[in-house]
N, C-alpha and C. Protein backbone atom coordinates (compact mmCIF):
# COMPACT_ATOMS: atom_id res chain seq x y z
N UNK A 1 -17.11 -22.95 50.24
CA UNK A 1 -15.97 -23.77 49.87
C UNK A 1 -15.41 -24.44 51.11
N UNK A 2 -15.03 -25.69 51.35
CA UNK A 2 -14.49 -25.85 51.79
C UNK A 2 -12.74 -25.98 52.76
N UNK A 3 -12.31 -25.66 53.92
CA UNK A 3 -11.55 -25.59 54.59
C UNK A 3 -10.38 -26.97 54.14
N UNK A 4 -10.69 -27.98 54.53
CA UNK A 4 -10.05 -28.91 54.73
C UNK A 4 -9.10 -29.37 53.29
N UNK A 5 -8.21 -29.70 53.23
CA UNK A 5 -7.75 -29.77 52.35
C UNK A 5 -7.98 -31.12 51.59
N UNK A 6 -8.41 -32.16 52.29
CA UNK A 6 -8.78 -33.27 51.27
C UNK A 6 -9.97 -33.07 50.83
N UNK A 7 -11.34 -33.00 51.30
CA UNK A 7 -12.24 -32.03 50.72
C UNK A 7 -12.24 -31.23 49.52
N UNK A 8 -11.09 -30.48 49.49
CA UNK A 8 -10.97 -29.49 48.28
C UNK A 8 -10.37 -30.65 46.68
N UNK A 9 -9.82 -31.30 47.54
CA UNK A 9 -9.14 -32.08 46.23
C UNK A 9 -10.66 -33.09 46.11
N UNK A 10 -11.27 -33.62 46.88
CA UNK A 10 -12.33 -34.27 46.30
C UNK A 10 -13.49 -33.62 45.60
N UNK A 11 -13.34 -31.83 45.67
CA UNK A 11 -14.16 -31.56 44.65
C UNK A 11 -13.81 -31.54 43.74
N UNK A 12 -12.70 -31.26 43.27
CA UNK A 12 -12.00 -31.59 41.89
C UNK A 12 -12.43 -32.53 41.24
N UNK A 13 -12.34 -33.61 42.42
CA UNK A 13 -12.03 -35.02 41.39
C UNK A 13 -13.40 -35.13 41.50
N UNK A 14 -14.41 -34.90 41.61
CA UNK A 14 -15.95 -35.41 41.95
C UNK A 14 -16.44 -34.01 40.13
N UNK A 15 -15.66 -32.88 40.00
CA UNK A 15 -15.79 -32.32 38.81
C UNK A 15 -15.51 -33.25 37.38
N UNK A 16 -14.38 -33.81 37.65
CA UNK A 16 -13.97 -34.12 36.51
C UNK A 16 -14.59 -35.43 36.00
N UNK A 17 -14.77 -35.96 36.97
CA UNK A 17 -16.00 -37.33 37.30
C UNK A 17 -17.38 -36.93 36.56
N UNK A 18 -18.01 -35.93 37.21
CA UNK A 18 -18.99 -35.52 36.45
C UNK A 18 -19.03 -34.93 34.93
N UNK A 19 -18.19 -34.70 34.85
CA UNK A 19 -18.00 -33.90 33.78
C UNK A 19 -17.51 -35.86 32.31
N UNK A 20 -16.75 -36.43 33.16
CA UNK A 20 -16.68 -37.60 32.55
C UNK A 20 -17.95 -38.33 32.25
N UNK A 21 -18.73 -38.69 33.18
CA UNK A 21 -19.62 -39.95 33.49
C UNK A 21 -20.74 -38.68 32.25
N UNK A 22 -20.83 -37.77 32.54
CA UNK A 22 -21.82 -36.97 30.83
C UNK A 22 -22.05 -37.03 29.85
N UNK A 23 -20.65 -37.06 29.51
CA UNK A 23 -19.92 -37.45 28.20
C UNK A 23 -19.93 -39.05 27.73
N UNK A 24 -20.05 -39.52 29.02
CA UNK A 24 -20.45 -41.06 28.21
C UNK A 24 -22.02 -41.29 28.48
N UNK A 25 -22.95 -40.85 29.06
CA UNK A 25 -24.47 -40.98 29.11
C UNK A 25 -24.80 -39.98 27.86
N UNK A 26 -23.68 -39.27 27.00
CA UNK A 26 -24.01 -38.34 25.92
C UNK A 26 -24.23 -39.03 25.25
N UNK A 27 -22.84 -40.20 25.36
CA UNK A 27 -22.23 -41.22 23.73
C UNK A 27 -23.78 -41.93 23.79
N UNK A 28 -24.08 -42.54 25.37
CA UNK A 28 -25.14 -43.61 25.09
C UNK A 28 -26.24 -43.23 24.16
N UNK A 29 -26.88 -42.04 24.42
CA UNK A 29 -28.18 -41.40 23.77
C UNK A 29 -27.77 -41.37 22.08
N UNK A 30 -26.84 -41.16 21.98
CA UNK A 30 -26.60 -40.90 20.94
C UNK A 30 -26.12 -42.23 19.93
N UNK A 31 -25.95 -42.79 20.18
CA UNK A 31 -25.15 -44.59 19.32
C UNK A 31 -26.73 -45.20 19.36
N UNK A 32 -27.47 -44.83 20.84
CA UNK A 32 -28.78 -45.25 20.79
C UNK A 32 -29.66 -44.98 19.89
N UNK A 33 -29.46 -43.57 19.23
CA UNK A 33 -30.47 -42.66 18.38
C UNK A 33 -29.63 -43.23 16.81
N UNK A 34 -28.48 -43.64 16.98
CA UNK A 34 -27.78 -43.96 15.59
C UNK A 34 -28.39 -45.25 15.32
N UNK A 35 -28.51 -46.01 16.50
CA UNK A 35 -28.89 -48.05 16.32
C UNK A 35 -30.30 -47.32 15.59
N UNK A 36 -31.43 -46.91 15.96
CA UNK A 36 -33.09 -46.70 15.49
C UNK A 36 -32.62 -46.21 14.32
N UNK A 37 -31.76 -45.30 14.43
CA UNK A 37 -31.64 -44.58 12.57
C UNK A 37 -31.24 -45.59 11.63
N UNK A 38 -30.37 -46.67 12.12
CA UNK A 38 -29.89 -46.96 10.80
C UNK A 38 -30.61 -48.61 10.77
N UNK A 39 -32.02 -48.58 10.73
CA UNK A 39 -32.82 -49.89 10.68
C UNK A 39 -33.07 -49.87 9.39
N UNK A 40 -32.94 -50.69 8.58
CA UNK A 40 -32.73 -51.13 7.06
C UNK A 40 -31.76 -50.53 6.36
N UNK A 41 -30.38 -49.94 7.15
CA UNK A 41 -30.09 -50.33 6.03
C UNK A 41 -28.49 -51.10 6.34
N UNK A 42 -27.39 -50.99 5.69
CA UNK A 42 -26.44 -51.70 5.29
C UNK A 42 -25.89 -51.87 6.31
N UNK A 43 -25.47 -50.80 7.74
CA UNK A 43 -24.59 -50.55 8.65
C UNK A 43 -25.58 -51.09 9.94
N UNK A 44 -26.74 -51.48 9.97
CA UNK A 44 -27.63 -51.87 11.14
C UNK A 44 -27.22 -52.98 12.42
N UNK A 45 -26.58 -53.60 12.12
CA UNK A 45 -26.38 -54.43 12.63
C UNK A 45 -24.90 -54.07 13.39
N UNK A 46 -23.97 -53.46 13.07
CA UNK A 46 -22.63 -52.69 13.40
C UNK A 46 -22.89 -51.53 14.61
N UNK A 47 -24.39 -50.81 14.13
CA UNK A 47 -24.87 -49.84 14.99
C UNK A 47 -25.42 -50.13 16.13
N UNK A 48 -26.12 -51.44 16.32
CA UNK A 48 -27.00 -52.21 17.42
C UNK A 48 -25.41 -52.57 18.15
N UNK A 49 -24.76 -52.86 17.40
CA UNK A 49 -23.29 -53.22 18.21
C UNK A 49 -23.09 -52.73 18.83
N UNK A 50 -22.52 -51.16 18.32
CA UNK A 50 -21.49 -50.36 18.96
C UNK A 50 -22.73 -50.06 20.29
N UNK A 51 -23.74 -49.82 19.82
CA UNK A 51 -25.16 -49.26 21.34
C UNK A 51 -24.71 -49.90 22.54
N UNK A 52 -25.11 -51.51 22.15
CA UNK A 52 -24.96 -52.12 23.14
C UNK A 52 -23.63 -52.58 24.03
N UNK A 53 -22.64 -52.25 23.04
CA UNK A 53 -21.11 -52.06 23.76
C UNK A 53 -20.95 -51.21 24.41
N UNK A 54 -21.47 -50.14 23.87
CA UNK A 54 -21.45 -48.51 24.99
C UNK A 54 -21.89 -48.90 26.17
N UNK A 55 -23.22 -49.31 26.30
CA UNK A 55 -24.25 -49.49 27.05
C UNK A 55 -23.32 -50.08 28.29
N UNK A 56 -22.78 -51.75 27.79
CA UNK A 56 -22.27 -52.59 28.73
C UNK A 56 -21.03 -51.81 28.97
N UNK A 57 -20.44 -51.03 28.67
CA UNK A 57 -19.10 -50.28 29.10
C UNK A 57 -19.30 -49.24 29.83
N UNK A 58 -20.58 -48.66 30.32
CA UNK A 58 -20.70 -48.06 31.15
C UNK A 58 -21.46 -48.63 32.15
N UNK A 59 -22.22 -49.72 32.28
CA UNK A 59 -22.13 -50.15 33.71
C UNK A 59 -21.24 -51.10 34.12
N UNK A 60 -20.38 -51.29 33.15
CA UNK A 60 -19.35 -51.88 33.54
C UNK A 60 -18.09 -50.97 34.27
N UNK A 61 -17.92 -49.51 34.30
CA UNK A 61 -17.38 -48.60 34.80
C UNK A 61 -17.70 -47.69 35.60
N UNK A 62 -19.49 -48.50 35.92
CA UNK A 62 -20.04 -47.60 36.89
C UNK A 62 -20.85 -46.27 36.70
N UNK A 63 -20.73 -46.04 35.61
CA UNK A 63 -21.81 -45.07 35.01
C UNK A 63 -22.88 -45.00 35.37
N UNK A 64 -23.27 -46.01 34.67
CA UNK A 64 -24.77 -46.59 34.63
C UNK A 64 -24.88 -47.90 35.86
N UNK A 65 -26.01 -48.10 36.71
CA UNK A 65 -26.14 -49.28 37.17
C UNK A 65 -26.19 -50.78 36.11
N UNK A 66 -26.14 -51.29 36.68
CA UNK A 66 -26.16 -52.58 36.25
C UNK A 66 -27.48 -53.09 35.69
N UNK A 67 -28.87 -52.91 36.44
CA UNK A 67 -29.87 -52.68 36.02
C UNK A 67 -30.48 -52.10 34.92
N UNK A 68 -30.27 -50.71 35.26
CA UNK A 68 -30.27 -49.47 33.92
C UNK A 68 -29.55 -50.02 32.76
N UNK A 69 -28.31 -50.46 32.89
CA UNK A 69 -27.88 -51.03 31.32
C UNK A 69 -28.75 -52.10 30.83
N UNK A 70 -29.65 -52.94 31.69
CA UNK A 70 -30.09 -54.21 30.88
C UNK A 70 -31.39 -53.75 30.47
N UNK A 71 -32.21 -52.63 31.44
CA UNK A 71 -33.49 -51.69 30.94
C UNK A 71 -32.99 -51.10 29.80
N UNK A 72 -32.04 -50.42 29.61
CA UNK A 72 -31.89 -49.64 28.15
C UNK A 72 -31.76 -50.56 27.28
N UNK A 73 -31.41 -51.46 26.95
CA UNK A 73 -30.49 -52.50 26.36
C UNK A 73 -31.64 -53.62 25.65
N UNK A 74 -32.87 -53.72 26.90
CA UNK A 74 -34.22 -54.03 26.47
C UNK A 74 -35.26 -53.40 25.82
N UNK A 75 -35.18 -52.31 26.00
CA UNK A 75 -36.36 -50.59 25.32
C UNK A 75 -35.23 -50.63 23.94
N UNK A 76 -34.19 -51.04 23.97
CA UNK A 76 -33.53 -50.50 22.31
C UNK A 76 -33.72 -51.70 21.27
N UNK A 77 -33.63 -53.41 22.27
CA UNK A 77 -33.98 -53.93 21.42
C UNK A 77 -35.99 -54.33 21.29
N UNK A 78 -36.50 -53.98 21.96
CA UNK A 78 -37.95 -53.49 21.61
C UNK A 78 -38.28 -52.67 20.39
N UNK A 79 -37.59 -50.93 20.56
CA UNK A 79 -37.44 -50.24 19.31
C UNK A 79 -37.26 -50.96 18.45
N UNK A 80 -36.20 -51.49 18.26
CA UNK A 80 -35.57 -51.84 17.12
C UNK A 80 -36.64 -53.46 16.34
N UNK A 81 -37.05 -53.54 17.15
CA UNK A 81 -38.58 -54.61 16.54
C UNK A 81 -39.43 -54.15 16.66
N UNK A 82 -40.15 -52.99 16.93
CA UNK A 82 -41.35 -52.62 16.49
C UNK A 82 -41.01 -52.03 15.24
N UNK A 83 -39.86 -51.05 15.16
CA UNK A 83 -39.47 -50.31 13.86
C UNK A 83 -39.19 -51.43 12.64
N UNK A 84 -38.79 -52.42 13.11
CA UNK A 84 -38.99 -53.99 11.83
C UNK A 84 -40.20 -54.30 11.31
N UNK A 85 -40.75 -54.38 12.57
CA UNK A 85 -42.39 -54.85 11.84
C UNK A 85 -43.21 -53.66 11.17
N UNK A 86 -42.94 -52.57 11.64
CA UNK A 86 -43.66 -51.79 11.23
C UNK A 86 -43.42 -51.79 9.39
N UNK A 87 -42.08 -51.94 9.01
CA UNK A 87 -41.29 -51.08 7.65
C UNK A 87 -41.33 -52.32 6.71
């Protein structure tokens, strides 16, 4: 553990950080796994939404790089056209 006293407060805040920035690389996987689920039917297009809003709201807050959001953002809309053509 550290001595110094600013140190100690930056592990805190470097906890709660982590513990934040999780919870939204959770939401991503998951709105991601909702956009592929809901291909044909009524809500599809609402779901590709909310993905790609997540997506841009976390490298827009630093989460995610800037990069990484436009790679995910490209692999989901890929999925989401192979799973078209396929059905």
């Amino acid at each position: 553990m550290a001595n110094i006293k600013s140190q100690i407060k930056r592990n805190k805040q470097n906890v709660v950080a982590r513990e934040r920035n999780k919870a939204v690389k959770s939401e991503l996987r998951t709105r991601t796994k909702n956009a592929v689920a809901a291909i044909g039917t009524e809500n599809e297009e609402t779901a590709l939404r909310a993905a790609i809003k997540r997506i841009d709201k976390a490298a827009a807050k630093g989460v995610i790089h800037r990069n990484q959001a436009a790679n995910k953002k490209s692999g989901l809309m890929k999925r989401i056209a192979t799973a078209k053509s396929d059905a």
